[in-house]
C-alpha atoms as a PDB file:
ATOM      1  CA  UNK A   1       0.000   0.000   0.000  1.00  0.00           C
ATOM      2  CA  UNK A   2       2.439   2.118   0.857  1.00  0.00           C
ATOM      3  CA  UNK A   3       5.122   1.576  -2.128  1.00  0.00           C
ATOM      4  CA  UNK A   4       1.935   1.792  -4.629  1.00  0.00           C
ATOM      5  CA  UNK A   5       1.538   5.626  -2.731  1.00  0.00           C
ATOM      6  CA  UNK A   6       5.091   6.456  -3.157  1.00  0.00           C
ATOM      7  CA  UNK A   7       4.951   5.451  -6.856  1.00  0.00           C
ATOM      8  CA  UNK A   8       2.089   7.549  -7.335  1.00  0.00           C
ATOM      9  CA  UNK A   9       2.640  10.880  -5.671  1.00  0.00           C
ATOM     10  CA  UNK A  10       6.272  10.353  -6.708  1.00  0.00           C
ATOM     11  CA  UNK A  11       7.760  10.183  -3.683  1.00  0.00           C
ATOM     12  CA  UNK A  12      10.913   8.515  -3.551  1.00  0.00           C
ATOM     13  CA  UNK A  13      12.511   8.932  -0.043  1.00  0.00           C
ATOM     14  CA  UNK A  14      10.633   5.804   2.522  1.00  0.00           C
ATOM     15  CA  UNK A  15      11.544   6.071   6.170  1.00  0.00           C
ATOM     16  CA  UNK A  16      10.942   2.340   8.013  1.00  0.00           C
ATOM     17  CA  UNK A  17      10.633   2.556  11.924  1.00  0.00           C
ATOM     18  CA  UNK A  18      12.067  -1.658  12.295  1.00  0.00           C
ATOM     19  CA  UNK A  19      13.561  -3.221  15.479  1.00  0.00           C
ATOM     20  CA  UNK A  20      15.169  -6.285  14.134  1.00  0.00           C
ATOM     21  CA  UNK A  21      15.097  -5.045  10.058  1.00  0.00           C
ATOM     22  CA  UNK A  22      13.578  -7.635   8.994  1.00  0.00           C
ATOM     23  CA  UNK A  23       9.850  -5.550   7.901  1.00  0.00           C
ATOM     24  CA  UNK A  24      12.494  -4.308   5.311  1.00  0.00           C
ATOM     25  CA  UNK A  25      12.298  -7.702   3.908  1.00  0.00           C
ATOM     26  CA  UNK A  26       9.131  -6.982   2.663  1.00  0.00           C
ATOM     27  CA  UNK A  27      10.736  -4.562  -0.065  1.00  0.00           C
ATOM     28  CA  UNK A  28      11.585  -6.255  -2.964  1.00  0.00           C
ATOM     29  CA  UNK A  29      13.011  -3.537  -5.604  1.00  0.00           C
ATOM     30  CA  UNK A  30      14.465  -0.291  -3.580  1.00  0.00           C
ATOM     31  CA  UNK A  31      15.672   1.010  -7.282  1.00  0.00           C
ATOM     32  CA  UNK A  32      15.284   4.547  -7.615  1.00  0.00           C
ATOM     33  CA  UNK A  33      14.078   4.777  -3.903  1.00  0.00           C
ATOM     34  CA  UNK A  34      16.131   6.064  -0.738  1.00  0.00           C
ATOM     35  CA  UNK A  35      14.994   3.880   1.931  1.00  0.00           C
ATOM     36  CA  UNK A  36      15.770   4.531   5.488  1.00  0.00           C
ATOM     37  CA  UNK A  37      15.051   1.774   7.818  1.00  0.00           C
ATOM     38  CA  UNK A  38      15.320   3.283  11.660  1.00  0.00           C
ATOM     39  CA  UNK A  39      16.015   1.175  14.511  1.00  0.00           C
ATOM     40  CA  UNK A  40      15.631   1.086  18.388  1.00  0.00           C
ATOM     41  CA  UNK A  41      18.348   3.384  19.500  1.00  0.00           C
ATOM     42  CA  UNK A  42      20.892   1.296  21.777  1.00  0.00           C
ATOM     43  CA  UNK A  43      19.691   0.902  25.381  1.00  0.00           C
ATOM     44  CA  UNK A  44      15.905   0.761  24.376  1.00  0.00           C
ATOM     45  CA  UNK A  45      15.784  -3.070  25.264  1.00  0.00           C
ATOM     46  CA  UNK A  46      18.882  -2.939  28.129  1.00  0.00           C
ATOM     47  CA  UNK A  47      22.188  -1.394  28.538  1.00  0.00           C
ATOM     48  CA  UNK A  48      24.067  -1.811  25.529  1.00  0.00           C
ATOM     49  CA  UNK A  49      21.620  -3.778  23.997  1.00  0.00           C
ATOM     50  CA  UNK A  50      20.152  -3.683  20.304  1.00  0.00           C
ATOM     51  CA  UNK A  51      17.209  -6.097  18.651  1.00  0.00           C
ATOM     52  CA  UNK A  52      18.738  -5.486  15.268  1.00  0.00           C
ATOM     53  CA  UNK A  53      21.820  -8.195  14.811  1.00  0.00           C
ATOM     54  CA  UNK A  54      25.241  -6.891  12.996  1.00  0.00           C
ATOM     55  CA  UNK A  55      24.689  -9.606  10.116  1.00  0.00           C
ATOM     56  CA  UNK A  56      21.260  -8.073   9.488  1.00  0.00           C
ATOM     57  CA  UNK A  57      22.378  -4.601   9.119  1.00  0.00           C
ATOM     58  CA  UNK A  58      25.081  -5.292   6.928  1.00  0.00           C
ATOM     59  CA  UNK A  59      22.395  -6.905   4.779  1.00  0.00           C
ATOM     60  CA  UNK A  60      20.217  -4.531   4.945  1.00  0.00           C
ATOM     61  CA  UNK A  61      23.407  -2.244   3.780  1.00  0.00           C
ATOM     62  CA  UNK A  62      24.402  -4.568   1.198  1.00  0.00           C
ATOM     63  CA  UNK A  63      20.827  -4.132  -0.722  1.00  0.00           C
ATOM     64  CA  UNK A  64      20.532  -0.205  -0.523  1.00  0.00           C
ATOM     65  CA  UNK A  65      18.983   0.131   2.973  1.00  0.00           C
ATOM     66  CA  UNK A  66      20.337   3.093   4.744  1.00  0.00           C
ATOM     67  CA  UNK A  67      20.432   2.089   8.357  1.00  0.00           C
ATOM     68  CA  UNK A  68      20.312   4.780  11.386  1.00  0.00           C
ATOM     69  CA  UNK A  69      20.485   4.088  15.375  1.00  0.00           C
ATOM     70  CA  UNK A  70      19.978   7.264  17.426  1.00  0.00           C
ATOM     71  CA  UNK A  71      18.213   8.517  19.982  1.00  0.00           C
ATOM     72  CA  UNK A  72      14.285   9.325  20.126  1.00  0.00           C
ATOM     73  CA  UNK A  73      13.566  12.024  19.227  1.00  0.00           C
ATOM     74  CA  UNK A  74      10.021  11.521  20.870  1.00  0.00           C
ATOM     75  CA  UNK A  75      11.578  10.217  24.142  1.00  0.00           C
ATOM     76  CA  UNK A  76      15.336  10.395  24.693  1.00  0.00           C
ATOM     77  CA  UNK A  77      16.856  12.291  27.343  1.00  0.00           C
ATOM     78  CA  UNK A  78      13.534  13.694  28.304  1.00  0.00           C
ATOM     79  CA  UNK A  79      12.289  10.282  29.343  1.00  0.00           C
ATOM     80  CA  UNK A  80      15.130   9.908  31.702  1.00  0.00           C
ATOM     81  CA  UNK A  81      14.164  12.474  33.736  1.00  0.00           C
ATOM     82  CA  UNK A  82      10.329  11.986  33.750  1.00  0.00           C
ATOM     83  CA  UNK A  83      11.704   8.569  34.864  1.00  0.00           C
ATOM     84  CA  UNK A  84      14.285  10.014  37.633  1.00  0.00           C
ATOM     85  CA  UNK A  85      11.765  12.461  38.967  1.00  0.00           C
ATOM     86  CA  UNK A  86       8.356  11.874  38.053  1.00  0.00           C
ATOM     87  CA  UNK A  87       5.975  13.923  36.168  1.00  0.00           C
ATOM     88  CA  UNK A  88       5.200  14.498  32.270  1.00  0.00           C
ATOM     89  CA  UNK A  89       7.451  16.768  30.075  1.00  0.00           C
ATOM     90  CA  UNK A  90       6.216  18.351  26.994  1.00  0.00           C
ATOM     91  CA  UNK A  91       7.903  16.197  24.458  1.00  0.00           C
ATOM     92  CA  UNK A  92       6.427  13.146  26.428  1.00  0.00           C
ATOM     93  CA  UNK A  93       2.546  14.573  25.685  1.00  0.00           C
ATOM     94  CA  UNK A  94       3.293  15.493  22.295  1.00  0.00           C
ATOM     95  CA  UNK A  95       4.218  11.708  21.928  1.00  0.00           C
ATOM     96  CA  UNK A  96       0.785  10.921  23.616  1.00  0.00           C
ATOM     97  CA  UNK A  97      -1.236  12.931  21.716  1.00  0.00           C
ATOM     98  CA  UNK A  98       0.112  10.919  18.302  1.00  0.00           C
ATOM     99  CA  UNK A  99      -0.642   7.672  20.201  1.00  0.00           C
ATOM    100  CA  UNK A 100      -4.294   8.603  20.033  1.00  0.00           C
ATOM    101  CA  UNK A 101      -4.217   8.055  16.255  1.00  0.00           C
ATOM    102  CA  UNK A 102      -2.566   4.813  17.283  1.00  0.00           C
ATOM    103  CA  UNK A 103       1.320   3.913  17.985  1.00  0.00           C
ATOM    104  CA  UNK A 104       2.100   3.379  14.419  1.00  0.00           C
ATOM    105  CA  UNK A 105       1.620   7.355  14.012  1.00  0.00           C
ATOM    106  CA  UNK A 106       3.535   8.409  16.756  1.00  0.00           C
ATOM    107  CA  UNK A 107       5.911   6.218  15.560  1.00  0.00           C
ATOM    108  CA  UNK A 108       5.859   7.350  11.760  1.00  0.00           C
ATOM    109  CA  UNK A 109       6.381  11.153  12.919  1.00  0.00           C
ATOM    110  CA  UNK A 110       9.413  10.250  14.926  1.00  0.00           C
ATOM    111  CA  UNK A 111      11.637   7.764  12.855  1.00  0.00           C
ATOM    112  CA  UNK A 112      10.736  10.444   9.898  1.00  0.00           C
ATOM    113  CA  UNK A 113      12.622  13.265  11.944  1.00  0.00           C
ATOM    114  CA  UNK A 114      14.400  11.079  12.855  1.00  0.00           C
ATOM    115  CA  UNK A 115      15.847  10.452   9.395  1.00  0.00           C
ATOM    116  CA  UNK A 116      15.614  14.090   8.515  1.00  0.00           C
ATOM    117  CA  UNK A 117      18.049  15.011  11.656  1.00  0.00           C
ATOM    118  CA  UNK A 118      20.303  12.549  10.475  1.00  0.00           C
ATOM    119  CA  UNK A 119      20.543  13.816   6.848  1.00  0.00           C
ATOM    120  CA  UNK A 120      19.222  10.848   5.047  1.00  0.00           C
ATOM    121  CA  UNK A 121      16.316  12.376   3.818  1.00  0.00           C
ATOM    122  CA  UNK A 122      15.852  15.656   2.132  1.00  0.00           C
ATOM    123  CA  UNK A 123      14.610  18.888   4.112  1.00  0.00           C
ATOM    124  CA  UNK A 124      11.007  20.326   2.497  1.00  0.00           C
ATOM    125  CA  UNK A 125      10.527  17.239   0.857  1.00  0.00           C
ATOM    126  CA  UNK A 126       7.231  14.884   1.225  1.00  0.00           C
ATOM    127  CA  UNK A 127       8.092  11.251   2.143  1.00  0.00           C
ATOM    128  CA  UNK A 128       6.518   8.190   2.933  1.00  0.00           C
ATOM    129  CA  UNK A 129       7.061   7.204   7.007  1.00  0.00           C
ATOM    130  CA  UNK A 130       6.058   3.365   7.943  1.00  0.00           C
ATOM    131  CA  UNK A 131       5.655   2.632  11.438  1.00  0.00           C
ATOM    132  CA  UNK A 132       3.750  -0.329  13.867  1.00  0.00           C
ATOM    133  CA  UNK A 133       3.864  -0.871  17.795  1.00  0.00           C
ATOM    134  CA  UNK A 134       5.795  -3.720  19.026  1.00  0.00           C
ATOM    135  CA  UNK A 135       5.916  -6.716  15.999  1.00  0.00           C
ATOM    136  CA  UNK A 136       5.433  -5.621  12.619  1.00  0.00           C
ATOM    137  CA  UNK A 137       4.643  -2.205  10.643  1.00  0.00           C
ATOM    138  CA  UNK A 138       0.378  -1.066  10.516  1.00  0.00           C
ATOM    139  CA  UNK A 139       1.288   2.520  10.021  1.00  0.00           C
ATOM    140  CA  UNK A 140       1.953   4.963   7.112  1.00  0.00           C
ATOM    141  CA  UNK A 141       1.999   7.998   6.428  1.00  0.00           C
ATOM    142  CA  UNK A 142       3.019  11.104   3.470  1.00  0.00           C
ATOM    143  CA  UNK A 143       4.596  13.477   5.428  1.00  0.00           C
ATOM    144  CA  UNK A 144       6.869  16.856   5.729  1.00  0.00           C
ATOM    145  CA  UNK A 145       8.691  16.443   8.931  1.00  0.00           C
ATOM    146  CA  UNK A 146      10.869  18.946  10.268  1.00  0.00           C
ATOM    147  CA  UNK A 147      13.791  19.222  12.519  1.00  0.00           C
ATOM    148  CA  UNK A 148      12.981  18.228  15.799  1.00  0.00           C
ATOM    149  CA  UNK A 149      14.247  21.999  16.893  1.00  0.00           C
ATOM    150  CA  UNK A 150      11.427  22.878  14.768  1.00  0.00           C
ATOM    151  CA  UNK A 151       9.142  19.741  15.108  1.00  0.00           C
ATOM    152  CA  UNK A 152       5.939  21.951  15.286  1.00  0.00           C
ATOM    153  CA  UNK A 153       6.413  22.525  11.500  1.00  0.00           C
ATOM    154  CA  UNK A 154       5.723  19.013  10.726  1.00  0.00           C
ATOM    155  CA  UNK A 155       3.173  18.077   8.798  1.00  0.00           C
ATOM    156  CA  UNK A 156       0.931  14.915   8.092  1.00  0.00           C
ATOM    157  CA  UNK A 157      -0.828  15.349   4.735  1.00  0.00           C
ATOM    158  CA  UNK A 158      -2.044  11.730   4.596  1.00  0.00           C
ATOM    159  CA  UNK A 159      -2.949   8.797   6.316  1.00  0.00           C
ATOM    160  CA  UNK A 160      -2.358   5.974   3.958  1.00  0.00           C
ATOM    161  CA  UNK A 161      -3.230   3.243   6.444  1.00  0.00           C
ATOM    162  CA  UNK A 162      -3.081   2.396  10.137  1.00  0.00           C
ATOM    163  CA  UNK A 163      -5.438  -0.235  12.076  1.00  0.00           C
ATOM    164  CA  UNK A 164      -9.067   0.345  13.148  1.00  0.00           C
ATOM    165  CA  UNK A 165      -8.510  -1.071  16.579  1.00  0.00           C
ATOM    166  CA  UNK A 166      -5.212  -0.559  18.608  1.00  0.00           C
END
C-alpha cells in the first residue's frame, strides 16, 4: 500500500521505523528509492543492547537500505528524567497525543525526523514514514517532517493506512 503511494505521488525517499530489520524484507526492488530503515536506539531493550543483529544490518546495507540508530527524538533524554523524577514533560505529551491516532503514528512522525536530523532524507521534501507498535509495521503515512528543533512545522498530509482497533 504504501510503495503503490510512493509510486504515485512520486515520492521517492521511505523512512521504516524496524527493530530487528527484517519488515524491510518486505521490499523487494528499492531502485530509484532512498529507503531509510530506523532502529531502536541502543539501550531501548537494556544497557548496551540492540534487537537489530550486525549480520542483518550489513544486509540490509548490502541491498541499498540506509540504516540509522539514534536517539528518540520523541523520548530520549527527556524520558530519563520523567523517569528520575516523576511527572510528564512536553515532548512526552506530544508523543501521547500521536498515540491517540494509534502507535504506528507516533511512531511514523518520529523515525521520519528522525531520518531528517540525520541527513538521510531531504529537508522540504514529502516522504513516505512506515511505522507499527511492538511486531510488525500497521502505520503509514506522506509526510513533511521537520527538525525536531522545529518539530511543530511538521506536517501529516495523509494517512495511507493504520489499524481500526489498537
Amino acid at each position: 500500500m504504501a510503495l503503490q503511494r510512493a509510486k504515485q505521488e512520486r515520492i521517492r525517499n521511505i523512512v521504516i521505523a524496524s527493530c530487528t530489520g527484517y519488515t524491510c524484507d518486505f521490499i523487494d526492488d528499492i531502485k530509484d528509492l532512498n529507503i531509510v530503515c530506523v532502529t531502536h536506539s541502543y539501550g531501548f531493550i537494556g544497557r548496551g543492547k540492540i534487537e537489530m543483529s550486525d549480520e542483518k544490518r550489513a544486509d540490509l546495507i548490502r541491498k541499498g537500505f540506509k540504516v540509522l540508530t539514534t536517539t528518540h527524538v520523541l523520548s530520549g533524554a527527556e524520558r530519563g528524567i520523567s523517569s528520575r523524577y516523576s511527572g510528564l514533560y512536553p515532548i512526552e505529551i506530544m508523543a501521547n497525543s500521536l498515540r491517540m491516532l494509534g502507535e504506528g503514528l507516533k511512531v511514523s512522525v518520529e523515525v521520519s525526523i528522525m531520518a531528517l536530523d540525520s541527513g538521510l532524507i531531504p529537508f522540504g521534501e514529502k516522504i513516505i514514514a512506515i511505522g507499527g507498535s511492538a511486531r510488525g509495521a500497521d502505520t503509514a503515512v506522506i509526510i513533511t517532517p521537520s527538525h525536531a528543533a522545529s518539530i511543530l512545522d511538521t506536517k501529516i498530509h495523509e494517512i495511507i493506512c493504520k489499524p481500526k482497533n489498537f
